[in-house]
N, C-alpha and C. Protein backbone atom coordinates (compact mmCIF):
# COMPACT_ATOMS: atom_id res chain seq x y z
N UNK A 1 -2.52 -207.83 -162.99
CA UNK A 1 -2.63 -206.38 -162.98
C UNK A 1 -1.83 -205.82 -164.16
N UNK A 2 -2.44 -204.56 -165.23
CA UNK A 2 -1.99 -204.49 -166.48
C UNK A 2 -1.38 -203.40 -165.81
N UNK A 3 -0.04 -202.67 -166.21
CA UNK A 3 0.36 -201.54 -165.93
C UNK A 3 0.68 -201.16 -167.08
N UNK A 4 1.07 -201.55 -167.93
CA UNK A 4 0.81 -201.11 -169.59
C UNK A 4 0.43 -199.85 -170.17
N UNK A 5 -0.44 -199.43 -169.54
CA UNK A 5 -0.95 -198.08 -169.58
C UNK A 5 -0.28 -197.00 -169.07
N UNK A 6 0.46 -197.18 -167.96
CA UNK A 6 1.59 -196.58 -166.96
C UNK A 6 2.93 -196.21 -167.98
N UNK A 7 3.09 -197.40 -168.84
CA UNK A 7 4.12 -197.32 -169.93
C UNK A 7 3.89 -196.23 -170.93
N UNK A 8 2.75 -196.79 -171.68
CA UNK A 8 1.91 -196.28 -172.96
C UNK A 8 1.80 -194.95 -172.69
N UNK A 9 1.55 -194.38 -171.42
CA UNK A 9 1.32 -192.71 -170.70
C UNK A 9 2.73 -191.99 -171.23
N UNK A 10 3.49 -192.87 -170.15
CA UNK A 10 4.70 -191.88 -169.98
C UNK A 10 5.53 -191.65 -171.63
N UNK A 11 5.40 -192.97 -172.56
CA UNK A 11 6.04 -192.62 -173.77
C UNK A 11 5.19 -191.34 -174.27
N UNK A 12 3.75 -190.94 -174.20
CA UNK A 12 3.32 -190.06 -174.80
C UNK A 12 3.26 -188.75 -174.33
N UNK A 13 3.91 -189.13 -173.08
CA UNK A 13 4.58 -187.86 -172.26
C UNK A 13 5.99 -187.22 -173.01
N UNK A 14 6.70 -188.11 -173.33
CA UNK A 14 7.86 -187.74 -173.83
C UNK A 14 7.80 -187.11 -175.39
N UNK A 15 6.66 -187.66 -175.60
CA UNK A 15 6.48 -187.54 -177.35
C UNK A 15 6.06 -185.63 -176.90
N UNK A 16 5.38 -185.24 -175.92
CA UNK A 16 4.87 -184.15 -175.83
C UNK A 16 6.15 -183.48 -175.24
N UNK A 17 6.88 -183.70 -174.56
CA UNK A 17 8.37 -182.82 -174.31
C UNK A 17 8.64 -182.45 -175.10
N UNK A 18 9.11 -183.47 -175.99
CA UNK A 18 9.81 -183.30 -177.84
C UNK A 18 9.23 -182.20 -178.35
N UNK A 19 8.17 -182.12 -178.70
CA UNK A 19 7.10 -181.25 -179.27
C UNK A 19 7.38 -179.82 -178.72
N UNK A 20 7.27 -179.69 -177.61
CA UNK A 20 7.11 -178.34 -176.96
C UNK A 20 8.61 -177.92 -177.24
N UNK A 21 9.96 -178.88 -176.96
CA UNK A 21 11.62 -178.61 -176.98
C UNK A 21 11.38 -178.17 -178.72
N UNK A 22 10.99 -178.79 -179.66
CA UNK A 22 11.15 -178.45 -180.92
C UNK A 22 10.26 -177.17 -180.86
N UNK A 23 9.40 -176.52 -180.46
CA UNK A 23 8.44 -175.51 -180.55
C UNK A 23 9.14 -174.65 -180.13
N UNK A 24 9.78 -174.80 -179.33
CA UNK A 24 10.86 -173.51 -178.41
C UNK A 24 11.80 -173.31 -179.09
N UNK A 25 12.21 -174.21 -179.84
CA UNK A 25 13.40 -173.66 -180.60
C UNK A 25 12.94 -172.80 -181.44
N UNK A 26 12.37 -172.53 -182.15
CA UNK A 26 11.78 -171.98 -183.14
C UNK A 26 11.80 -170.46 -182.51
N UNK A 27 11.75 -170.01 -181.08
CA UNK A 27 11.56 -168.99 -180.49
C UNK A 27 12.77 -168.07 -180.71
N UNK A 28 12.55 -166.89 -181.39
CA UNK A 28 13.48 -165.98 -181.66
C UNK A 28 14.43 -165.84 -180.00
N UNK A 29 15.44 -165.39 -180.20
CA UNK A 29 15.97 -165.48 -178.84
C UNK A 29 17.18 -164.20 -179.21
N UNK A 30 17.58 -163.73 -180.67
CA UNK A 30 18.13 -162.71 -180.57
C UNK A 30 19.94 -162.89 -181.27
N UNK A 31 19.99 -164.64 -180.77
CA UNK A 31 20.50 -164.85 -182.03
C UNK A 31 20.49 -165.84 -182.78
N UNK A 32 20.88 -165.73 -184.07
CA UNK A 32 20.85 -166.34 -184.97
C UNK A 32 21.05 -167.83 -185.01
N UNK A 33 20.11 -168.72 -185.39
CA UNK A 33 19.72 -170.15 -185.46
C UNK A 33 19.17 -170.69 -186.40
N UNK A 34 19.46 -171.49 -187.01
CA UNK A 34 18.82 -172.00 -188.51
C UNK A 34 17.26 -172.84 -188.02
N UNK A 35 16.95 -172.99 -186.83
CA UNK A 35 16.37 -173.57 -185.91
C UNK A 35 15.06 -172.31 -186.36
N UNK A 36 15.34 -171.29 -186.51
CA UNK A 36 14.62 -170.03 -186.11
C UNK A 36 13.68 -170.19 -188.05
N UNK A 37 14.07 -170.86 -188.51
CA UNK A 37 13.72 -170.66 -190.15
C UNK A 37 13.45 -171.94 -190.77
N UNK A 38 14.01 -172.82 -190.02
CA UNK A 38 14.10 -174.46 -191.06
C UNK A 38 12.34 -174.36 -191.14
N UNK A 39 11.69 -174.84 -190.43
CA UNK A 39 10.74 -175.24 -190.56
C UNK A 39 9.70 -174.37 -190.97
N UNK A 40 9.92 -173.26 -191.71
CA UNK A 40 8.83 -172.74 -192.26
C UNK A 40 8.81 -173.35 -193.51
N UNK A 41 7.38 -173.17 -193.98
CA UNK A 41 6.39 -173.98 -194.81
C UNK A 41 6.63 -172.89 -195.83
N UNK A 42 7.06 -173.63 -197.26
CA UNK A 42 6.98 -172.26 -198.44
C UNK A 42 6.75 -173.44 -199.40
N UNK A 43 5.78 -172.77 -200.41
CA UNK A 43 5.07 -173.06 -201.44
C UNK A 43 6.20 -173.11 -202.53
N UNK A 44 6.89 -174.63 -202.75
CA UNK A 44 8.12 -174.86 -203.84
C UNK A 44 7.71 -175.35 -205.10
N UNK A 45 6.75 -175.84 -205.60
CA UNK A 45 6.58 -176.50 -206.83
C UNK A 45 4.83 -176.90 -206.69
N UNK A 46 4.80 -175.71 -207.59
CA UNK A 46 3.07 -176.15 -208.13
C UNK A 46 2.31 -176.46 -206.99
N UNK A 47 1.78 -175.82 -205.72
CA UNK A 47 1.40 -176.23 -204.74
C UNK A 47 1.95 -177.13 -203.33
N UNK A 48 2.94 -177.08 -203.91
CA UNK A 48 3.42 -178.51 -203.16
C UNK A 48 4.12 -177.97 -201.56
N UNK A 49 4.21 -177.83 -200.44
CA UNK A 49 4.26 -176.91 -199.50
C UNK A 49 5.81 -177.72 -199.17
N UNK A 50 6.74 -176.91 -198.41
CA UNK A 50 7.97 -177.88 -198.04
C UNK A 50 8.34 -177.31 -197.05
N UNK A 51 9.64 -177.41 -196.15
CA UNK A 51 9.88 -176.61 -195.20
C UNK A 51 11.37 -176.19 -195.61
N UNK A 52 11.57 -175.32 -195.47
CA UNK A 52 13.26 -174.89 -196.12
C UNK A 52 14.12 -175.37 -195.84
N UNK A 53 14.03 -176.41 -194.92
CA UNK A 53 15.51 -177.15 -194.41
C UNK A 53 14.88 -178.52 -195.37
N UNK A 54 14.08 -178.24 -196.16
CA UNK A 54 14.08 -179.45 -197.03
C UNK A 54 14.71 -179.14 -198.55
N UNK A 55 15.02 -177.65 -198.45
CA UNK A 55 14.88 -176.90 -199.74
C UNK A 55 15.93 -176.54 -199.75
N UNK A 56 16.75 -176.16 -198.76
CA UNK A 56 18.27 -175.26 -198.73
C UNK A 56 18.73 -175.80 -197.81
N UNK A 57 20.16 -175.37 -197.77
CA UNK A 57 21.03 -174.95 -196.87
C UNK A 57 20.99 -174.19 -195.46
N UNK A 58 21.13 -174.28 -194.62
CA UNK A 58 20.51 -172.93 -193.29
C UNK A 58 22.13 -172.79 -192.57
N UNK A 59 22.34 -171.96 -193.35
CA UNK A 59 23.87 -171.56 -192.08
C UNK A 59 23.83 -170.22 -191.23
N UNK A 60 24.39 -169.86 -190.35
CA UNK A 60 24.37 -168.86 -189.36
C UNK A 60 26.00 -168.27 -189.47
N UNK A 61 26.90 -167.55 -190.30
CA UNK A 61 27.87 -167.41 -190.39
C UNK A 61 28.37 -166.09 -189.36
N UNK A 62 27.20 -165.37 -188.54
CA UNK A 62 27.55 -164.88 -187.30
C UNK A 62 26.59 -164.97 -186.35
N UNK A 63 26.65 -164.31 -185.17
CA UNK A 63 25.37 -164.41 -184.38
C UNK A 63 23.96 -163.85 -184.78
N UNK A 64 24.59 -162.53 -185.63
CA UNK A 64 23.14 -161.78 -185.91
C UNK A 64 22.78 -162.21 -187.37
N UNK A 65 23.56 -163.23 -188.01
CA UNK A 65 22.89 -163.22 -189.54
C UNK A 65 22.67 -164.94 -189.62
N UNK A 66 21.47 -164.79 -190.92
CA UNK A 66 20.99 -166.10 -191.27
C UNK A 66 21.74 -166.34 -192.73
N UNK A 67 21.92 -167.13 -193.46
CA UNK A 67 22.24 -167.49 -195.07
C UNK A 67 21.48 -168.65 -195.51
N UNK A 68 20.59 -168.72 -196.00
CA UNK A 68 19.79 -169.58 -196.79
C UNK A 68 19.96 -170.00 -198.41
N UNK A 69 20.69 -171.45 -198.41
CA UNK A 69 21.01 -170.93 -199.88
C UNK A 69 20.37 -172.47 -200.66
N UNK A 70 19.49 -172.24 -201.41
CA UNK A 70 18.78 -173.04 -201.84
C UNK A 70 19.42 -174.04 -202.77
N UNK A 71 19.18 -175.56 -202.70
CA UNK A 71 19.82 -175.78 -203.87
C UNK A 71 19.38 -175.75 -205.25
N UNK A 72 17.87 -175.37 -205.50
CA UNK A 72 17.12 -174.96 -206.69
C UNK A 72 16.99 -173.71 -206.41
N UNK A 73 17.64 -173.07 -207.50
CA UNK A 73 17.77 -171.19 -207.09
C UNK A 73 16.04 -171.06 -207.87
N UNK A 74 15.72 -172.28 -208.57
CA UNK A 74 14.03 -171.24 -209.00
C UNK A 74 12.99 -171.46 -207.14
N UNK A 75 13.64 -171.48 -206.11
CA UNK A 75 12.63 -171.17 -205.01
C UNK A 75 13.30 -170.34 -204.21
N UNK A 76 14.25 -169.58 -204.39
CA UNK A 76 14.73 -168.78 -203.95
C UNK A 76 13.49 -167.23 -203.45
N UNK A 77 13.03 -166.98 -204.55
CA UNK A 77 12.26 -166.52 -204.11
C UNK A 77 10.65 -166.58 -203.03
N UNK A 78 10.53 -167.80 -203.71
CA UNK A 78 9.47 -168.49 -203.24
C UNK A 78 9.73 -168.38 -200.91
N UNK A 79 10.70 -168.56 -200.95
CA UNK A 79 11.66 -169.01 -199.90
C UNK A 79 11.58 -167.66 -199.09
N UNK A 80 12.00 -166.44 -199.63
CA UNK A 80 11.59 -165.03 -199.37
C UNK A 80 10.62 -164.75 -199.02
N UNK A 81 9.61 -165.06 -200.10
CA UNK A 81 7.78 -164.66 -199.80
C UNK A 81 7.77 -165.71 -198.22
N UNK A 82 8.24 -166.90 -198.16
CA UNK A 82 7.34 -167.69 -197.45
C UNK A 82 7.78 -167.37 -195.27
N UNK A 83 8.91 -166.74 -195.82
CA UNK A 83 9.35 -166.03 -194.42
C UNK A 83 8.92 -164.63 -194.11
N UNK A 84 8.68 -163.75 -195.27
CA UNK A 84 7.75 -162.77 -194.93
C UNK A 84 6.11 -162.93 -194.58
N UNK A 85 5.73 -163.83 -195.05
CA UNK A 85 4.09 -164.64 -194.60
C UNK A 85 4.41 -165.35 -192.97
N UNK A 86 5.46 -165.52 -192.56
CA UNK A 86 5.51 -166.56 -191.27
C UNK A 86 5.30 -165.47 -190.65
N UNK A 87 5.58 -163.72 -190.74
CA UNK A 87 5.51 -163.20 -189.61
C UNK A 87 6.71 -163.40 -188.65
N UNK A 88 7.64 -163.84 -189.23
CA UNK A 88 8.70 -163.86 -188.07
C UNK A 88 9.42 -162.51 -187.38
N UNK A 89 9.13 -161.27 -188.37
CA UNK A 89 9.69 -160.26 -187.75
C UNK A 89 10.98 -160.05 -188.05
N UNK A 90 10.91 -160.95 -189.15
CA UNK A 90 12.89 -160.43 -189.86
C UNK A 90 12.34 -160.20 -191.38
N UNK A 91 13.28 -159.24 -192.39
CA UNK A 91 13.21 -158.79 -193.36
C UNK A 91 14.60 -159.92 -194.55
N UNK A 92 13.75 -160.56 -194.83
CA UNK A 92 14.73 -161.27 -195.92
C UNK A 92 15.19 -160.67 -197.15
N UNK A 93 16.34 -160.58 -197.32
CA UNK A 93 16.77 -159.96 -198.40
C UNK A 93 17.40 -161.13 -199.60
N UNK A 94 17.35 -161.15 -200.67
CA UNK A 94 17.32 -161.81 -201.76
C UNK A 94 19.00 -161.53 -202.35
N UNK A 95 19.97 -162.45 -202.48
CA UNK A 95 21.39 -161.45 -202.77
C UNK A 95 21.86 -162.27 -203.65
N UNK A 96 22.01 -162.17 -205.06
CA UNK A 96 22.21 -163.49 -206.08
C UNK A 96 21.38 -164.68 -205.62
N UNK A 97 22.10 -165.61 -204.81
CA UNK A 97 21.85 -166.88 -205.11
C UNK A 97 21.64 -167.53 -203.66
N UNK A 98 21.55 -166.58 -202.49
CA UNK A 98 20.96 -167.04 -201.91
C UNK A 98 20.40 -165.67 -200.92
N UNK A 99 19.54 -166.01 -199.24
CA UNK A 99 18.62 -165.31 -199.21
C UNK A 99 19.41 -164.89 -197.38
N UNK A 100 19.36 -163.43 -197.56
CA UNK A 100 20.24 -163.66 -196.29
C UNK A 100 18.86 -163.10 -195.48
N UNK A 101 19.34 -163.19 -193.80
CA UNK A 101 18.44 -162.76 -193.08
C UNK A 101 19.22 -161.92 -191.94
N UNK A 102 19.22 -160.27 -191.65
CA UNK A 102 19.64 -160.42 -189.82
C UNK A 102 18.67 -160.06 -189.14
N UNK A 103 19.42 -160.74 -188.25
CA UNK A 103 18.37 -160.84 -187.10
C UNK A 103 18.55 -159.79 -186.42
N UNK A 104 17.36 -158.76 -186.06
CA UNK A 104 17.23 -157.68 -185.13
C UNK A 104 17.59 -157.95 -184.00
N UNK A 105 18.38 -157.00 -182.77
CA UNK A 105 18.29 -156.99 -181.59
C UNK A 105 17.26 -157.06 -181.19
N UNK A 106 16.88 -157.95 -179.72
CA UNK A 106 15.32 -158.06 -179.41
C UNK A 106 15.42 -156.69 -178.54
N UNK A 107 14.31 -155.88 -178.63
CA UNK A 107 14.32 -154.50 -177.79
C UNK A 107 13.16 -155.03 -176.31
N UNK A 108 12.87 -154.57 -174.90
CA UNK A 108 12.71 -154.94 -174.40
C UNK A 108 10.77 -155.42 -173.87
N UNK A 109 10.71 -154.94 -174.83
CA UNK A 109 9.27 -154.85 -175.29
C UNK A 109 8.73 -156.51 -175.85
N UNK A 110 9.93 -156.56 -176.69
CA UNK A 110 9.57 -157.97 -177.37
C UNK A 110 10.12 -159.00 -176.93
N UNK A 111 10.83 -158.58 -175.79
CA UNK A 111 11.36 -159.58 -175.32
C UNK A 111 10.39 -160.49 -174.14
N UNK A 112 9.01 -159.37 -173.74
CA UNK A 112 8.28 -159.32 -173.12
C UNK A 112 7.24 -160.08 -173.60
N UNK A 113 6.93 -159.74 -174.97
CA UNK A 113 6.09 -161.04 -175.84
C UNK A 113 6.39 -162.15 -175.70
N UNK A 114 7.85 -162.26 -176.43
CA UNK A 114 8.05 -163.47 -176.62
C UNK A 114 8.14 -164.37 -175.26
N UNK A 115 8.33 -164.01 -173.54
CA UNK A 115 8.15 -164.64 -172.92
C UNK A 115 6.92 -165.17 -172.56
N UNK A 116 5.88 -163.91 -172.71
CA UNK A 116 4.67 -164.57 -172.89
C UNK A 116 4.00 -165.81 -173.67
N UNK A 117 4.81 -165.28 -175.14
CA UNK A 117 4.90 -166.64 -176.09
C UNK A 117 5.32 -167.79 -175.76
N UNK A 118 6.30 -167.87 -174.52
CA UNK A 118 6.65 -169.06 -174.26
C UNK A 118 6.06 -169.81 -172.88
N UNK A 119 5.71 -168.83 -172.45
CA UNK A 119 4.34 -169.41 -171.21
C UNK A 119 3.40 -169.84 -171.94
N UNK A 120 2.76 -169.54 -173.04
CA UNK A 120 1.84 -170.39 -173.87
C UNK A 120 1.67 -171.71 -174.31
N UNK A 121 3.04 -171.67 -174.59
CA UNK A 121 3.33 -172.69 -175.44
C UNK A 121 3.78 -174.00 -174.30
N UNK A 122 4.15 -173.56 -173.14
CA UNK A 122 4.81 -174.53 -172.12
C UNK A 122 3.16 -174.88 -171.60
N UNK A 123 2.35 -174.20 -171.65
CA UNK A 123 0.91 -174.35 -170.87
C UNK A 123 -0.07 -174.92 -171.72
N UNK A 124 0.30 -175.11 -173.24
CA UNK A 124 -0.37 -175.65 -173.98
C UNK A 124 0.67 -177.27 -173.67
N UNK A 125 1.82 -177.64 -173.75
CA UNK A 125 2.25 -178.87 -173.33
C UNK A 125 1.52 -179.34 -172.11
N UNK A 126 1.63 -178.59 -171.06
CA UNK A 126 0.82 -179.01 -169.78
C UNK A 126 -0.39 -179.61 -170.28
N UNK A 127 -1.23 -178.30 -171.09
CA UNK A 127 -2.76 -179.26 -171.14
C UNK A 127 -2.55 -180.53 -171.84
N UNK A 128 -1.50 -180.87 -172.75
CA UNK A 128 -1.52 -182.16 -173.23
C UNK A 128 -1.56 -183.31 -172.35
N UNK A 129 -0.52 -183.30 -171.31
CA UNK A 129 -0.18 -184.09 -170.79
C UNK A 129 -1.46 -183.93 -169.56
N UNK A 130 -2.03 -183.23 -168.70
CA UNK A 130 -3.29 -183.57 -168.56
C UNK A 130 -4.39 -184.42 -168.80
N UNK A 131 -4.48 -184.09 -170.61
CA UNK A 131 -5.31 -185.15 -171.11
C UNK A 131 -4.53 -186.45 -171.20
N UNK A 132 -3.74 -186.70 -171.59
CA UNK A 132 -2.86 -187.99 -171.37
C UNK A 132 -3.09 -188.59 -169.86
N UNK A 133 -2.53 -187.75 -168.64
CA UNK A 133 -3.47 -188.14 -167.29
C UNK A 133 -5.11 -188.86 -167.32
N UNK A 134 -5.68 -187.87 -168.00
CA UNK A 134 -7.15 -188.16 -167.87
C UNK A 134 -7.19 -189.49 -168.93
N UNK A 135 -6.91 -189.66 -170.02
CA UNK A 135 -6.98 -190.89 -170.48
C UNK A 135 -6.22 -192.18 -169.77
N UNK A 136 -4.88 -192.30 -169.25
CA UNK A 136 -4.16 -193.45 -168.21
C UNK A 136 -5.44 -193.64 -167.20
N UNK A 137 -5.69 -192.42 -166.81
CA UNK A 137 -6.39 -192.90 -165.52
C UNK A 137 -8.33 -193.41 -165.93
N UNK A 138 -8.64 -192.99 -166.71
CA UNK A 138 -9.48 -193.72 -167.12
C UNK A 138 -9.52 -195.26 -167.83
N UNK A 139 -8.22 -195.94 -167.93
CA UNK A 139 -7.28 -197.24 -168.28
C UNK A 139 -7.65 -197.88 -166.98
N UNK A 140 -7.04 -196.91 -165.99
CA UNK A 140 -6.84 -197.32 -164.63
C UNK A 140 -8.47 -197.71 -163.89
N UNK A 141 -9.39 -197.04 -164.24
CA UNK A 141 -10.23 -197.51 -163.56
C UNK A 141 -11.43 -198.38 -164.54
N UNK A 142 -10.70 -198.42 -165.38
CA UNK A 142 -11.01 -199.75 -166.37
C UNK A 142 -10.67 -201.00 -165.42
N UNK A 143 -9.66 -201.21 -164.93
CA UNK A 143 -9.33 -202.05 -164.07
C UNK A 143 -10.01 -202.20 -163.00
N UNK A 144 -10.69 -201.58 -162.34
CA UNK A 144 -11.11 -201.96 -161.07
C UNK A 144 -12.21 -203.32 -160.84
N UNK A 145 -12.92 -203.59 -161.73
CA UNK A 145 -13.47 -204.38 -161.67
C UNK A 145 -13.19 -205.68 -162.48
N UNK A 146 -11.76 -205.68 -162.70
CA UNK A 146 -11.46 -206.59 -162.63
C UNK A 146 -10.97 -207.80 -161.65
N UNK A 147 -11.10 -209.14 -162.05
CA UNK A 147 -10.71 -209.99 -161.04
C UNK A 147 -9.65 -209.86 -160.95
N UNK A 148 -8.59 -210.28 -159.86
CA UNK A 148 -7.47 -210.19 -158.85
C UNK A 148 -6.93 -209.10 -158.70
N UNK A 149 -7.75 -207.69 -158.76
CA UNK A 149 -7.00 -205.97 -158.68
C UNK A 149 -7.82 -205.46 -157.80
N UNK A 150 -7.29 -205.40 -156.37
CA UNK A 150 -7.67 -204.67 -155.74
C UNK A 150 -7.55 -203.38 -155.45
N UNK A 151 -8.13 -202.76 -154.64
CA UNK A 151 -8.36 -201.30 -154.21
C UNK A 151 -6.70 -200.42 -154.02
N UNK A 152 -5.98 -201.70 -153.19
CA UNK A 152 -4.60 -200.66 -152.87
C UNK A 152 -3.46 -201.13 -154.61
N UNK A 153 -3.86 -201.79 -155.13
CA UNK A 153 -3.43 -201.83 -156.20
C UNK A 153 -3.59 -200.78 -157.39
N UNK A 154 -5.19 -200.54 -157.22
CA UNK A 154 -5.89 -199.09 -158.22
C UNK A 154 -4.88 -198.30 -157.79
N UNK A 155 -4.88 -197.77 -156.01
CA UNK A 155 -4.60 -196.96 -155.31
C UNK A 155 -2.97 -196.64 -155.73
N UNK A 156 -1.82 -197.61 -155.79
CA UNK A 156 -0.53 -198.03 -156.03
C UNK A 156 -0.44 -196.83 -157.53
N UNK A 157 -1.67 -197.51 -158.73
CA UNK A 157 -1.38 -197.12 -160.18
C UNK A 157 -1.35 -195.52 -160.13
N UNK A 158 -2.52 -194.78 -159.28
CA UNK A 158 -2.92 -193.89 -159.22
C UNK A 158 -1.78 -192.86 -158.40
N UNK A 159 -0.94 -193.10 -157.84
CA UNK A 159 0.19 -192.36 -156.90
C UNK A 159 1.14 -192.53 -158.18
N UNK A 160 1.55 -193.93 -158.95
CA UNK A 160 2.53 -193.58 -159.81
C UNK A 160 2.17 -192.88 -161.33
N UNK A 161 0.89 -192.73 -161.82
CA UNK A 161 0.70 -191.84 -162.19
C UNK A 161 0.81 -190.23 -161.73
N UNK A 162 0.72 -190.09 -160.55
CA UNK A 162 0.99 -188.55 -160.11
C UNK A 162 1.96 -188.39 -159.80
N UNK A 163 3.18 -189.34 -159.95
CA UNK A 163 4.55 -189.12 -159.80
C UNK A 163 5.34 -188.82 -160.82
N UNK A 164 4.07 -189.48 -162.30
CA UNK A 164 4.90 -189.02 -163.80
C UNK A 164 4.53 -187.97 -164.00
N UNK A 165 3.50 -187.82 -163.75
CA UNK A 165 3.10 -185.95 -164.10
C UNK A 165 3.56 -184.75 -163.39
N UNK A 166 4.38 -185.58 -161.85
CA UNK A 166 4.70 -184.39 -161.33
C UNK A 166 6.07 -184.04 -162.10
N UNK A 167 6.72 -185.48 -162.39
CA UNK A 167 8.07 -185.17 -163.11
C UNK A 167 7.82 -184.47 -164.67
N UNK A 168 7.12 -184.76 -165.11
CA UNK A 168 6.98 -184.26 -166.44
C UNK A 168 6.52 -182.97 -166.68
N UNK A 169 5.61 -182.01 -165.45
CA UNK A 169 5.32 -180.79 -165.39
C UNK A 169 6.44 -179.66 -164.67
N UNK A 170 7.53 -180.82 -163.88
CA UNK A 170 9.04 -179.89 -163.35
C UNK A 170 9.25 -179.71 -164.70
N UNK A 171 9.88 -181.14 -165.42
CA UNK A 171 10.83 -181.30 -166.75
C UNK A 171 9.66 -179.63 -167.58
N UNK A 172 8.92 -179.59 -168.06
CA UNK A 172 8.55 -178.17 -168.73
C UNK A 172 8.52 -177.03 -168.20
N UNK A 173 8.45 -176.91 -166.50
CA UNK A 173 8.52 -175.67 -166.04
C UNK A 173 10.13 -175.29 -166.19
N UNK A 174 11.25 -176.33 -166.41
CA UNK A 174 12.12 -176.16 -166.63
C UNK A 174 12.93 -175.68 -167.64
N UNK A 175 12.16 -176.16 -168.87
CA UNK A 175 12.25 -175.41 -170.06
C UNK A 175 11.80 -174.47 -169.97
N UNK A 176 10.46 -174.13 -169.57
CA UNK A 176 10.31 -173.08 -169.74
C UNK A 176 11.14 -171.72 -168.85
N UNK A 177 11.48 -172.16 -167.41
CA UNK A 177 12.84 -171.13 -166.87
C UNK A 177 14.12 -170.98 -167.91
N UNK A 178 14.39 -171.72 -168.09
CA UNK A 178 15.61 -171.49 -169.46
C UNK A 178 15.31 -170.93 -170.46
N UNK A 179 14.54 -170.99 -170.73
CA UNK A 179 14.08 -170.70 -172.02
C UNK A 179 13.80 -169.01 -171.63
N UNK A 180 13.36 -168.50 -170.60
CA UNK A 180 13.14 -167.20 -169.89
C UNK A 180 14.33 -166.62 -170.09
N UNK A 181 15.85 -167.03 -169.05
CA UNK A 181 16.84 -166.69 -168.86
C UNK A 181 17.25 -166.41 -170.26
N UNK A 182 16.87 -167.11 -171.49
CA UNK A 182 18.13 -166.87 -172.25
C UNK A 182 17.40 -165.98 -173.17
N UNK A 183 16.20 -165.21 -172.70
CA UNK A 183 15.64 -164.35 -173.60
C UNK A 183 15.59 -163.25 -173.12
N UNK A 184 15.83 -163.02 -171.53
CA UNK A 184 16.14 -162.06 -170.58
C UNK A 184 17.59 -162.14 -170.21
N UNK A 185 18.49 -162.65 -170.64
CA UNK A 185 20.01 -162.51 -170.50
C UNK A 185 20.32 -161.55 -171.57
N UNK A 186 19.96 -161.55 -172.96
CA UNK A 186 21.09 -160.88 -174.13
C UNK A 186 20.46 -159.26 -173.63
C-alpha cells in the first residue's frame, strides 16, 4: 500500500500556507513594514523587472514611516514610479538619496476592504488546497485496484486525508482571524 501521496499532499499543503503567510504580509495593516514594499516589481535596468528588496535597503525607522535607500541611486526613481503603479495607496516621496514613504492611518472604511482583501486571499488558499485534495484522492483511487489494497485500507487513506485538510483549513482560518484582529485593533 503506497501512502506516498499522503506525504507528497501534505508537503504541497505547506508550500500553500507559505504562500498565503507571505501574501498577508504584504497586507497594509497601518504600520509600517518593509514587508509592505519589498516585493514590488520595478523596472531597474533596460527592462529587466526586480523587486526592491533586491535593489535597496527597506528600513522602518518609526511605525508610520518607510526609508528605501537604494544602493544604485540611478533607480531611485525608477523605485518611486514602481510603488506608485502597485497601487499601494501610499505617496512616495523622493528625498536626495533615498525614497521615503508614510504610511497613512487606515480610516475605517479601508480597514473594511482590506479585511475583505484578506478573506480573498485566505479563500483563494482554500481553493488550492482543495485541488491538492482532489488530486491525492484521485492517487488514492488509483489504488484500488490494485493487488493487496483493500476497501478498509482505501477507506483508512481517505479519513487521513480529511484529517489533513481539516488541519490545514483551521491552520488558514487562523491566519486569517489574526490577521482580522490586527487590522481591527489599531
Amino acid at each position: 500500500m503506497d501512502e506516498s501521496m499522503l506525504v507528497t499532499g501534505k508537503r504541497r499543503m505547506n508550500e500553500v500556507l507559505e504562500l498565503v503567510k507571505q501574501d498577508l504580509s504584504g497586507v497594509q495593516t497601518g504600520r509600517a513594514r518593509p514587508a509592505l514594499v519589498e516585493s514590488v516589481k520595478v523596472e531597474a535596468y533596460e527592462g529587466s523587472f526586480m523587486e526592491i528588496k533586491e535593489l535597496a535597503g527597506i528600513t522602518a525607522p518609526d511605525p508610520h514611516s518607510l526609508v528605501i535607500k537604494p544602493w544604485d541611486s540611478s533607480v531611485l526613481t525608477k523605485i518611486e514610479k514602481g510603488i506608485n503603479e502597485a497601487n499601494l495607496g501610499f505617496n512616495p516621496v523622493v528625498d536626495k538619496e533615498i525614497v521615503r514613504i508614510v504610511i497613512p492611518s487606515l480610516t475605517e472604511e479601508r480597514r473594511t476592504e482590506l479585511v475583505k482583501l484578506v478573506k480573498q486571499k485566505i479563500e483563494a488558499g482554500k481553493a488550492f488546497l482543495r485541488q491538492i485534495r482532489v488530486e491525492v484522492k484521485q492517487k488514492i483511487d488509483d489504488q484500488k485496484d490494485a493487488a493487496g489494497v483493500s476497501e478498509d485500507d482505501i477507506h483508512r487513506l481517505y479519513d487521513e486525508l480529511q484529517k489533513i485538510m481539516d488541519e490545514y483549513n483551521a491552520k488558514l482560518e487562523e491566519m486569517e482571524k489574526n490577521k482580522e484582529q490586527e487590522l481591527m485593533a489599531l
